[in-house]
Protein backbone atom coordinates (compact mmCIF):
# COMPACT_ATOMS: atom_id res chain seq x y z
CA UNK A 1 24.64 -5.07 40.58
CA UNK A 2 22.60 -2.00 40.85
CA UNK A 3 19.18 -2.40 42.02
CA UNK A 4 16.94 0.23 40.14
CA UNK A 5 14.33 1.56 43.07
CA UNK A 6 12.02 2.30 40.77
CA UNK A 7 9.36 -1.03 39.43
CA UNK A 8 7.81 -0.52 35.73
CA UNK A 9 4.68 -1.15 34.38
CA UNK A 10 6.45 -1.99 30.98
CA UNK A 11 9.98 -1.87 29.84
CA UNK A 12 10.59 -1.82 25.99
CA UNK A 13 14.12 -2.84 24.79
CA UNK A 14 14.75 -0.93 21.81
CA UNK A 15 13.52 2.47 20.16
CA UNK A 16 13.76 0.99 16.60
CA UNK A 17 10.10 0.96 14.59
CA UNK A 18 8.51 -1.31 17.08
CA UNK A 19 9.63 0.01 20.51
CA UNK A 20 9.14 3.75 19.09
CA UNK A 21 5.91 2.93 17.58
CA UNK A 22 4.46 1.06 20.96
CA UNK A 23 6.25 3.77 23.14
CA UNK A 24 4.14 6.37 21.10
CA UNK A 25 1.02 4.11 21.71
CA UNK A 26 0.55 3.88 25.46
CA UNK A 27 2.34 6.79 26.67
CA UNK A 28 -1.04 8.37 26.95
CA UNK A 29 -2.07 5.25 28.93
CA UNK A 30 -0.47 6.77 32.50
CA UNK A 31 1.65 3.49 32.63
CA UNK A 32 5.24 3.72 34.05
CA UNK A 33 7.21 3.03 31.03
CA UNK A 34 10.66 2.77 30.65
CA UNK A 35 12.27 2.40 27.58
CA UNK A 36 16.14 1.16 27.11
CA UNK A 37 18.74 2.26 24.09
CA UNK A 38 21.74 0.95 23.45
CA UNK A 39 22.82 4.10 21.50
CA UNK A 40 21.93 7.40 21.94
CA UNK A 41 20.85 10.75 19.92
CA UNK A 42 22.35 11.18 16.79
CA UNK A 43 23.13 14.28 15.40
CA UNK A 44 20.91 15.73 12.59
CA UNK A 45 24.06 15.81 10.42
CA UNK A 46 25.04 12.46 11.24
CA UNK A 47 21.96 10.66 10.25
CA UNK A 48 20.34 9.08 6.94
CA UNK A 49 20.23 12.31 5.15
CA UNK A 50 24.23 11.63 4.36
CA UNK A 51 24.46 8.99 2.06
CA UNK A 52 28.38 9.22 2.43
CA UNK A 53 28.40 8.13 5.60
CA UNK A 54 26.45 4.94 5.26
CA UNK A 55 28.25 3.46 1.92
CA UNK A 56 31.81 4.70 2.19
CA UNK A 57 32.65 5.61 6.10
CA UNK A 58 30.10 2.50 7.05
CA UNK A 59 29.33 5.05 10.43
CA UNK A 60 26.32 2.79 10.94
CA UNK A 61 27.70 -0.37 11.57
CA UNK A 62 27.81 -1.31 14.85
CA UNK A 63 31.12 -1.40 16.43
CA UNK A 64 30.97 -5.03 17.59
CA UNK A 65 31.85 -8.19 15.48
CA UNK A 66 29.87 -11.15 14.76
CA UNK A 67 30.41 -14.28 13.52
CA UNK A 68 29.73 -16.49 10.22
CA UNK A 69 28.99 -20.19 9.92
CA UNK A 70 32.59 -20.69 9.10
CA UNK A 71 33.45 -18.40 12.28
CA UNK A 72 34.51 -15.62 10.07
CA UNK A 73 33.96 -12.13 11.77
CA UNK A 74 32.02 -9.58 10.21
CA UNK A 75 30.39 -5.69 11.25
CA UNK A 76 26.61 -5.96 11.23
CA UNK A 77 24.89 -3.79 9.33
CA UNK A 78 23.47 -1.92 12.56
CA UNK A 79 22.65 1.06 14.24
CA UNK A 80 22.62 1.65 17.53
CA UNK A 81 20.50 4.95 18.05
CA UNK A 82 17.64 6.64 19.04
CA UNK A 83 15.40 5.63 16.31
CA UNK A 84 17.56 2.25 15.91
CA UNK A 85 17.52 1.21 11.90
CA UNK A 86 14.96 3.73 10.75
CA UNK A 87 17.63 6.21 11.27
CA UNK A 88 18.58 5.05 8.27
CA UNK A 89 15.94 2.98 6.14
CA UNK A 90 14.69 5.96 3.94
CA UNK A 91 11.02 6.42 4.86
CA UNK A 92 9.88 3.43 2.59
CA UNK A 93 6.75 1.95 4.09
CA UNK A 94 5.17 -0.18 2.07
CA UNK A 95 2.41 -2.67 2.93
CA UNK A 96 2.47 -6.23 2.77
CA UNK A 97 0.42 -8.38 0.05
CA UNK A 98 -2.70 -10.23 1.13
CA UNK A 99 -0.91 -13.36 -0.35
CA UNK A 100 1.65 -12.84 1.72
CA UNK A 101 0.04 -13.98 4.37
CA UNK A 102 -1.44 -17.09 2.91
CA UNK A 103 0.75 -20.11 1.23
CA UNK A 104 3.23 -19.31 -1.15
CA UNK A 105 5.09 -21.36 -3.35
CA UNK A 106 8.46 -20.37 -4.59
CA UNK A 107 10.95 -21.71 -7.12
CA UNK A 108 12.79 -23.14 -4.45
CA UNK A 109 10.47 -24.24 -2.08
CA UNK A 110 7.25 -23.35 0.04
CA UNK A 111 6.72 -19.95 2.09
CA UNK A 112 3.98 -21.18 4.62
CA UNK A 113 0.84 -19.41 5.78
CA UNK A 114 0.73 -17.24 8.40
CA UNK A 115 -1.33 -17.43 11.72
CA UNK A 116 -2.84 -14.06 10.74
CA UNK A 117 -4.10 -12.27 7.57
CA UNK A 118 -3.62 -9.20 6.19
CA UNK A 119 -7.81 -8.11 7.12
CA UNK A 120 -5.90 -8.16 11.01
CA UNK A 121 -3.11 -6.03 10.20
CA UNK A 122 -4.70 -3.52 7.82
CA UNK A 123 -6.53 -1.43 10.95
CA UNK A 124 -2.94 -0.68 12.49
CA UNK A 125 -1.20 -0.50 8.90
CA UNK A 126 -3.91 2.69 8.18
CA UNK A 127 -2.79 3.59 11.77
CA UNK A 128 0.88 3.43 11.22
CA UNK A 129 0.91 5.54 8.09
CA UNK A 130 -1.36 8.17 9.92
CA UNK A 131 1.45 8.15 12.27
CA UNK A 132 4.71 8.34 10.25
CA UNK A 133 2.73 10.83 7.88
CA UNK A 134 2.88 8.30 4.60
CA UNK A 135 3.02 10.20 0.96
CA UNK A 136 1.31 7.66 -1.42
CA UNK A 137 -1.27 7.06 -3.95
CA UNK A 138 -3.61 4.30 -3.09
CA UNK A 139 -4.64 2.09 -6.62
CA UNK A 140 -1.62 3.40 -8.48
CA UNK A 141 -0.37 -0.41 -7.77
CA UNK A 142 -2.47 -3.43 -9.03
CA UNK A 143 -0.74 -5.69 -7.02
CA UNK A 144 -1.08 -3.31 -3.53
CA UNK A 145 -4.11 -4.81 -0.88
CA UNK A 146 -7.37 -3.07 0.02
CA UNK A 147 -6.61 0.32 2.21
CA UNK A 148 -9.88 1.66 4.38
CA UNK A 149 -8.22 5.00 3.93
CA UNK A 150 -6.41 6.96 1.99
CA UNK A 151 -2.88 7.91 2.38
CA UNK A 152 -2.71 11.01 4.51
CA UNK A 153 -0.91 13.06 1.82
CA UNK A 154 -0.62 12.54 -1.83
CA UNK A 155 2.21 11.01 -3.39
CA UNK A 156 6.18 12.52 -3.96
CA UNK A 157 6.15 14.07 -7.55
CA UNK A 158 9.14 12.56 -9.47
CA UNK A 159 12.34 14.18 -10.82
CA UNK A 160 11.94 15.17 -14.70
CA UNK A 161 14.42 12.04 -15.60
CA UNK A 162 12.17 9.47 -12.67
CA UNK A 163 9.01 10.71 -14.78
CA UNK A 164 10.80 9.94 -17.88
CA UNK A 165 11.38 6.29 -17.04
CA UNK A 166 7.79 5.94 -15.55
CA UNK A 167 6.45 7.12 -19.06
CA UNK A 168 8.34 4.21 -21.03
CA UNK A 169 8.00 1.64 -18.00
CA UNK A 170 4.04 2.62 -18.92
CA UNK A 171 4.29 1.87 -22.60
CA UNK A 172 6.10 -1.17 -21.84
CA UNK A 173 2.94 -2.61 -19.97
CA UNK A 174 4.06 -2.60 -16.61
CA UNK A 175 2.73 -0.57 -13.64
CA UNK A 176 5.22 1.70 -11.62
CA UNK A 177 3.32 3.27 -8.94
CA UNK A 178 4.76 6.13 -6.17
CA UNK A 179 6.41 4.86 -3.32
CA UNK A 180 4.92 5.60 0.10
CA UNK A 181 7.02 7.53 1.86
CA UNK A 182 6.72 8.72 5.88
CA UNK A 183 8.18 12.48 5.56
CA UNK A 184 7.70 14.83 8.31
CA UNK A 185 7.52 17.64 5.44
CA UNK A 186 10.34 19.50 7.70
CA UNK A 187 12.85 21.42 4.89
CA UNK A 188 15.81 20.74 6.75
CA UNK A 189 15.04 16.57 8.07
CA UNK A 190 12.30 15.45 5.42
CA UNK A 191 12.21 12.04 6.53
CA UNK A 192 10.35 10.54 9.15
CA UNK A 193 11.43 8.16 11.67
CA UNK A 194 10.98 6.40 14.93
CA UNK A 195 12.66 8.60 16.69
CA UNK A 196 10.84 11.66 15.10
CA UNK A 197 7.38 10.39 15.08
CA UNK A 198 7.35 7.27 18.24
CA UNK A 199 10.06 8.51 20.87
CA UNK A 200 10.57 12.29 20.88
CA UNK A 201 6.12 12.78 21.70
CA UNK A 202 5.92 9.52 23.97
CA UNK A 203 8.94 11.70 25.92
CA UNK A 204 6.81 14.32 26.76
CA UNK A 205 4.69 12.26 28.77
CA UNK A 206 6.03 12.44 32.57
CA UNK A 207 5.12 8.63 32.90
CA UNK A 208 7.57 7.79 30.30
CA UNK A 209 11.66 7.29 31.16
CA UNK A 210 13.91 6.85 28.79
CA UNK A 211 18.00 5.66 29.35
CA UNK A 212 20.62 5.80 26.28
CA UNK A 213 23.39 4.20 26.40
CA UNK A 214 21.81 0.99 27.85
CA UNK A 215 23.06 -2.27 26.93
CA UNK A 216 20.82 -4.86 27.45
CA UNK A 217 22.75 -8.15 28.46
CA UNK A 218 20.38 -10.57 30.25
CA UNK A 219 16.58 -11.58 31.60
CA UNK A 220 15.45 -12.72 34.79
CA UNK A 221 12.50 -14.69 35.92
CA UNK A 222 10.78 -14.74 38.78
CA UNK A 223 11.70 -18.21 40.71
CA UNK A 224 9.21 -20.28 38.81
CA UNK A 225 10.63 -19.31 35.63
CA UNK A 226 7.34 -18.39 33.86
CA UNK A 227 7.46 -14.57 34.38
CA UNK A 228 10.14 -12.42 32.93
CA UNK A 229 10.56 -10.14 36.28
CA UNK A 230 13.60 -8.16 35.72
CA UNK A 231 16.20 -6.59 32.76
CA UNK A 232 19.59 -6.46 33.32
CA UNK A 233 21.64 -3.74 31.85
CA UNK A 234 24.76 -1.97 31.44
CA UNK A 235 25.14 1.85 31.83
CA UNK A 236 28.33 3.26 31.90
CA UNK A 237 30.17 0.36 32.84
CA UNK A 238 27.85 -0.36 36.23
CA UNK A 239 25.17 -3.21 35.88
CA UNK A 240 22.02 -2.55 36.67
CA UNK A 241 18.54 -4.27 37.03
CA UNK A 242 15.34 -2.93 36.48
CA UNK A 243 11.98 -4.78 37.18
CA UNK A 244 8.78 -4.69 35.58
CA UNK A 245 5.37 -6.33 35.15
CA UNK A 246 5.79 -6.41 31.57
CA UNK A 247 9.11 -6.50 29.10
CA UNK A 248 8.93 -6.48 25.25
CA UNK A 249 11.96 -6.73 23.43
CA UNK A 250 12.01 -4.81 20.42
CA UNK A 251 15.78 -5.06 19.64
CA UNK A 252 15.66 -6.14 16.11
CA UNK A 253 15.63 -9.89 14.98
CA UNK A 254 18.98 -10.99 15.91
CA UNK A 255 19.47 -9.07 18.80
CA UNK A 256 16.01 -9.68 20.60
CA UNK A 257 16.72 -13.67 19.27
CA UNK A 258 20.17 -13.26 21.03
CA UNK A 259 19.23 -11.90 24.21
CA UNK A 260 16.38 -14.74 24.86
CA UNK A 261 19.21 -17.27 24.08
CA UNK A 262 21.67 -15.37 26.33
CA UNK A 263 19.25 -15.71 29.35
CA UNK A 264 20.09 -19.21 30.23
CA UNK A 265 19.35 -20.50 33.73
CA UNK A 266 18.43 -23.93 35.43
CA UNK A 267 14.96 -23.64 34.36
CA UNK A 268 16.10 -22.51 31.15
CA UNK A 269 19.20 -24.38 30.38
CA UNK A 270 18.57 -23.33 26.13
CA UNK A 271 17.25 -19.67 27.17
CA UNK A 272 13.59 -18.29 27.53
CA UNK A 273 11.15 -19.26 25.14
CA UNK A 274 13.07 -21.78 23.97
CA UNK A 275 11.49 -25.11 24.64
CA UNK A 276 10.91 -25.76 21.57
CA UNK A 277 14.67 -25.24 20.10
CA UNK A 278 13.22 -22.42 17.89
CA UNK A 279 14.28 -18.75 18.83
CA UNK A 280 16.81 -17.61 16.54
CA UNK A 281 15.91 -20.28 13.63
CA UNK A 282 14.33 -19.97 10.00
CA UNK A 283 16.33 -16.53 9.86
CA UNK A 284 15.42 -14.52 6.51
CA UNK A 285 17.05 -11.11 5.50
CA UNK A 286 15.69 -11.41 1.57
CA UNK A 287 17.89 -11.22 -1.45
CA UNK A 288 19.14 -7.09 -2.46
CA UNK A 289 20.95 -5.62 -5.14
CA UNK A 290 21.73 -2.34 -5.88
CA UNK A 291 21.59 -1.67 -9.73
CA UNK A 292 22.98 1.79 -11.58
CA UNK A 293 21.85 2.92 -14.94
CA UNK A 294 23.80 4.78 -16.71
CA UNK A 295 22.05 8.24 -18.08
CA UNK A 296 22.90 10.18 -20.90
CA UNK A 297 21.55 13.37 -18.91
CA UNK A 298 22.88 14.69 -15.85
CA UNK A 299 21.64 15.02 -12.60
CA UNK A 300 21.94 16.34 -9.49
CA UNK A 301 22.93 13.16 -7.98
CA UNK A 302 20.81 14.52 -4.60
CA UNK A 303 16.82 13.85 -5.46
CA UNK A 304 15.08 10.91 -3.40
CA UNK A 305 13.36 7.73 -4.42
CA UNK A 306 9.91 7.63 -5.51
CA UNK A 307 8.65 4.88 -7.59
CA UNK A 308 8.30 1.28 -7.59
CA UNK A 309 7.56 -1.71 -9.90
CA UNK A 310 5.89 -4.74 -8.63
CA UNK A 311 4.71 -6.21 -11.61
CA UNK A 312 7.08 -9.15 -10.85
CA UNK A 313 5.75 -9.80 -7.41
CA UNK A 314 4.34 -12.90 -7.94
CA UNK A 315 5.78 -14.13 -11.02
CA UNK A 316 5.06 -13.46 -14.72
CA UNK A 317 4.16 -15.57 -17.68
CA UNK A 318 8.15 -17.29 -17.83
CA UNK A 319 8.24 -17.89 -14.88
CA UNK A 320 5.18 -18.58 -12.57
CA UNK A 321 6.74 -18.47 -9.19
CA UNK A 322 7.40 -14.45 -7.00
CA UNK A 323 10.35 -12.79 -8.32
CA UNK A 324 10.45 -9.75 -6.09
CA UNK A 325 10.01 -5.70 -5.33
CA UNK A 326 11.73 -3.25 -7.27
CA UNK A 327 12.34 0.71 -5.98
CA UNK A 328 14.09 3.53 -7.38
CA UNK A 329 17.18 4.49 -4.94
CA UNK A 330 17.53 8.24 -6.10
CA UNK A 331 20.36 9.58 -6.93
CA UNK A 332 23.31 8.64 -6.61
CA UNK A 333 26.28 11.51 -5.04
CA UNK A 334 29.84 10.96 -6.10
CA UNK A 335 31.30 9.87 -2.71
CA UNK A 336 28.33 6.62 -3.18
CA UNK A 337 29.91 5.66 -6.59
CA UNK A 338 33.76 5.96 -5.02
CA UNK A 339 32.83 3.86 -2.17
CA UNK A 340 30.76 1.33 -4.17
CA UNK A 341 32.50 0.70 -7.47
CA UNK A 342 34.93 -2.16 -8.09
CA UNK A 343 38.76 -0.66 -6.66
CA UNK A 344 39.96 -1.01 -9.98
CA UNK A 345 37.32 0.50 -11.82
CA UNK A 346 37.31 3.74 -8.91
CA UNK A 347 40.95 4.08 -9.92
CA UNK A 348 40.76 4.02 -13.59
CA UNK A 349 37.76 6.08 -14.05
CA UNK A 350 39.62 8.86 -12.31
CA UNK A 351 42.12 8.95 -14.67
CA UNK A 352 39.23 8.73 -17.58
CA UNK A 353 39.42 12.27 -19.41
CA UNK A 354 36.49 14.22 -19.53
CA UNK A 355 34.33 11.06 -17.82
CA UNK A 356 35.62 10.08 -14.34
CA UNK A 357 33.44 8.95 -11.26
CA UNK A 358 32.33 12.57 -10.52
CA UNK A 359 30.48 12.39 -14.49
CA UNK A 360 29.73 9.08 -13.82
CA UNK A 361 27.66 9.92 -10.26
CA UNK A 362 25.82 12.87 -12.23
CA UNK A 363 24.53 10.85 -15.08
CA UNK A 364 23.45 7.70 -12.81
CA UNK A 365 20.47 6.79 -11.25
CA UNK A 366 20.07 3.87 -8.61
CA UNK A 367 17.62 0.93 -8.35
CA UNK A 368 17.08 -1.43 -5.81
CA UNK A 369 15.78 -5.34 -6.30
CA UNK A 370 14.65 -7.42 -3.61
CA UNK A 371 13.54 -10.42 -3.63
CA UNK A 372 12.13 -13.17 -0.61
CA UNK A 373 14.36 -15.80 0.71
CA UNK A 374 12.63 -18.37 2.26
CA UNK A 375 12.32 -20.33 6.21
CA UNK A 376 15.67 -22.94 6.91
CA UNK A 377 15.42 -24.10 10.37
CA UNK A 378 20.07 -24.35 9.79
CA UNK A 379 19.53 -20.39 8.90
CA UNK A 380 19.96 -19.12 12.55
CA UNK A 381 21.18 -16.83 15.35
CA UNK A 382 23.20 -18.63 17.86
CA UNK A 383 24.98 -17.72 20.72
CA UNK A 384 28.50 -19.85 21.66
CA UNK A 385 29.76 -17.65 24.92
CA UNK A 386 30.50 -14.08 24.18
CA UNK A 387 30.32 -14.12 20.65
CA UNK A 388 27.12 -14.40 18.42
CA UNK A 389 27.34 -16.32 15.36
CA UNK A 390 24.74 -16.09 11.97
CA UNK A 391 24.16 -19.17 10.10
CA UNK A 392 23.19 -18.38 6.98
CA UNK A 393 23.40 -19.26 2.80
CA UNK A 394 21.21 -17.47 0.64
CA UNK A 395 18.19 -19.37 -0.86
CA UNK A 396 15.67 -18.88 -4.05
CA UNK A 397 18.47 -17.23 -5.89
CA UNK A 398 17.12 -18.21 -9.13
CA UNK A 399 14.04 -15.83 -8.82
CA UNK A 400 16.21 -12.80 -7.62
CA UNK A 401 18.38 -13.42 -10.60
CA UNK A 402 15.36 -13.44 -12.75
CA UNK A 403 13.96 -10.09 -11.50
CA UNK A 404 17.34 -8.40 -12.09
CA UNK A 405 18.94 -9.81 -15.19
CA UNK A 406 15.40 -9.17 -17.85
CA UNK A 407 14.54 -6.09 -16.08
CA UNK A 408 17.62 -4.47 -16.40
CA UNK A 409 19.74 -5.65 -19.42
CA UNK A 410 19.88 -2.40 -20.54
CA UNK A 411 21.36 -1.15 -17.10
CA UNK A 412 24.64 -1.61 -15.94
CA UNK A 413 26.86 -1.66 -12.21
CA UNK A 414 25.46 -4.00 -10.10
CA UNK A 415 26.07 -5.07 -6.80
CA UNK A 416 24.81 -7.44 -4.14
């Protein structure tokens, strides 16, 4: 093992949202900050702005397996990168609900209150979207919470066919509202990021270090086993360790969950922080679809999302319990609809005169539905030597099912 000669202030594990966001934060401080990446730069051309990529070459998932309950291997949706998943996450920043926060019941069971409320948050939510330069339109939304500012910039205008649908979604009684957006207002990368916005200015700080290509594999304590002293780390096949007064993982919520788990030792036979049998447990990654509706006009397949309905947030008169969040996805390219349809239906419809998938992409538009699933202490990250395992079965089904079959009968397409 390599002993770095170098001791930290503060190492942050990860340039997702939080480790760019907090690297952006105190880089001004004059602490000695070094920040670790398991990827590296992406190329412009390579990033979010290629839908083709993501669906059909799946270029994001990270090339590593893990495991199911049933020990079944699967590629995580990941992305190892500068930026981590915002690379890829399309600028939606949206706010949480002030009953979020408190107790919420569900269909299928209880969402419990949180430690914190949304009055804490709200000072580094205005923060945040100062930051990552949010487009929006504050009171557009019934359901959104009190802002103490404004948006910094006024809300995306919609496509002709987007403004369409908002006009009838009106005179149907419900609410859609703009979707805030972070967008750097650059023609040629739009989108904001992590990367863009947290880790390229903290850089330019002399106090700040930064090393790609840095898998992080283990923490070590000091010999009482109450500080986390050191990060071990793989570079380029050598192992290094690099010591610190302060570490924050910021590796996503399996991977930070894994790593605590992986650093085991006598003091810590069930890994750090782990005491209470808890890191890793009461996993929740909500309940998506992706829904197309079929258009009798065309369209350029290329134009981003902009609008949301949340008028089924917490329930409606049918059913009193939260249904879910639903966002336009845009448009949809050709390539999307290849990769996405059935196999059967992607062979057939090329073969369709005068309507195959290329007609089908320009006269579709794409929604997204998602919907809360709730805490399951069985739901969990686990670690069984090398390989990492997910336990999970989705929960409060029948409330995502209600938020997609009602609202879009008419629609058609849809996949989970």
């Amino acid at each position: 093992m390599i002993i770095d000669d170098q001791i930290y202030d503060l190492i942050i594990v990860g340039t997702g949202a939080g480790g760019g966001t907090l690297a952006y934060k105190l880089a001004a401080s004059g602490k000695k900050i070094l920040i670790l990446e398991r990827g590296n730069f992406m190329p412009l051309e390579e990033q979010n702005r290629s839908n083709v990529d993501i669906f059909k070459r799946e270029r994001y998932h990270a090339p590593e397996q893990w495991y199911d309950s049933a020990g079944e291997p699967f590629s995580p949706q990941m992305n190892y990168a500068i930026g981590g998943n915002t690379k890829i996450y399309g600028a939606v920043l949206t706010r949480f609900r002030e009953q979020d926060f408190e107790t919420v019941n569900h269909q299928s069971g209880v969402s419990p209150e949180w430690g914190v409320k949304y009055a804490d948050f709200e000072p580094y939510y205005t923060a945040a979207e100062q930051l990552y330069q949010v487009h929006g339109q504050v009171g557009a939304d019934p359901t959104e919470p009190p802002h103490s500012q404004h948006y910094p910039f006024p809300a995306v205008s919609h496509e002709p066919q987007i403004e369409s649908i908002v006009e009838g979604l009106t005179q149907q009684g419900l609410h859609p509202a703009p979707l805030p957006l972070g967008l750097t207002r650059q023609t040629d990368d739009p989108t904001n990021d992590s990367e863009v916005s947290g880790i390229v200015p903290a850089l330019k700080h002399p106090n700040v270090n930064l090393k790609t290509g840095a898998k992080v594999v283990c923490l070590h304590t000091n010999p009482s086993g109450r500080v986390v002293k050191g990060v071990e780390a793989e570079i380029a096949g050598q192992c290094y360790l690099f010591l610190a007064d302060l570490v924050v993982l910021s590796c996503g919520a399996v991977n930070s969950a894994a790593l605590l788990l992986r650093s085991s030792s006598d003091r810590h036979p069930n890994g750090l922080a782990n005491s209470s049998g808890l890191v890793g447990r009461n996993l929740m990654k909500s309940l998506m679809t992706v829904v197309v509706q079929l258009s009798t006009k065309p369209n350029s397949g290329a134009f981003p999302k902009t609008v949301c309905v949340n008028d089924f947030y917490g329930g409606d008169r049918d059913f009193p319990y939260p249904m879910g969040h639903i966002q336009n996805a845009g448009g949809l390219l050709t390539d999307i609809i290849f990769a996405e349809a059935p196999p059967m239906f992607s062979v057939l419809a090329k073969f369709m005169p005068g309507f195959g998938l290329k007609q089908l992409a320009t006269h579709s538009i794409g929604w997204w539905a998602q919907t809360e699933d709730l805490p399951n202490p069985d739901h969990r990250v686990r670690v069984e030597g090398d390989k990492l395992y997910i336990d999970y079965t989705p929960n409060n089904v029948e409330a995502h099912d209600r938020l997609i079959y009602p609202t879009f009968r008419p629609l058609t397409v849809t996949s989970r």
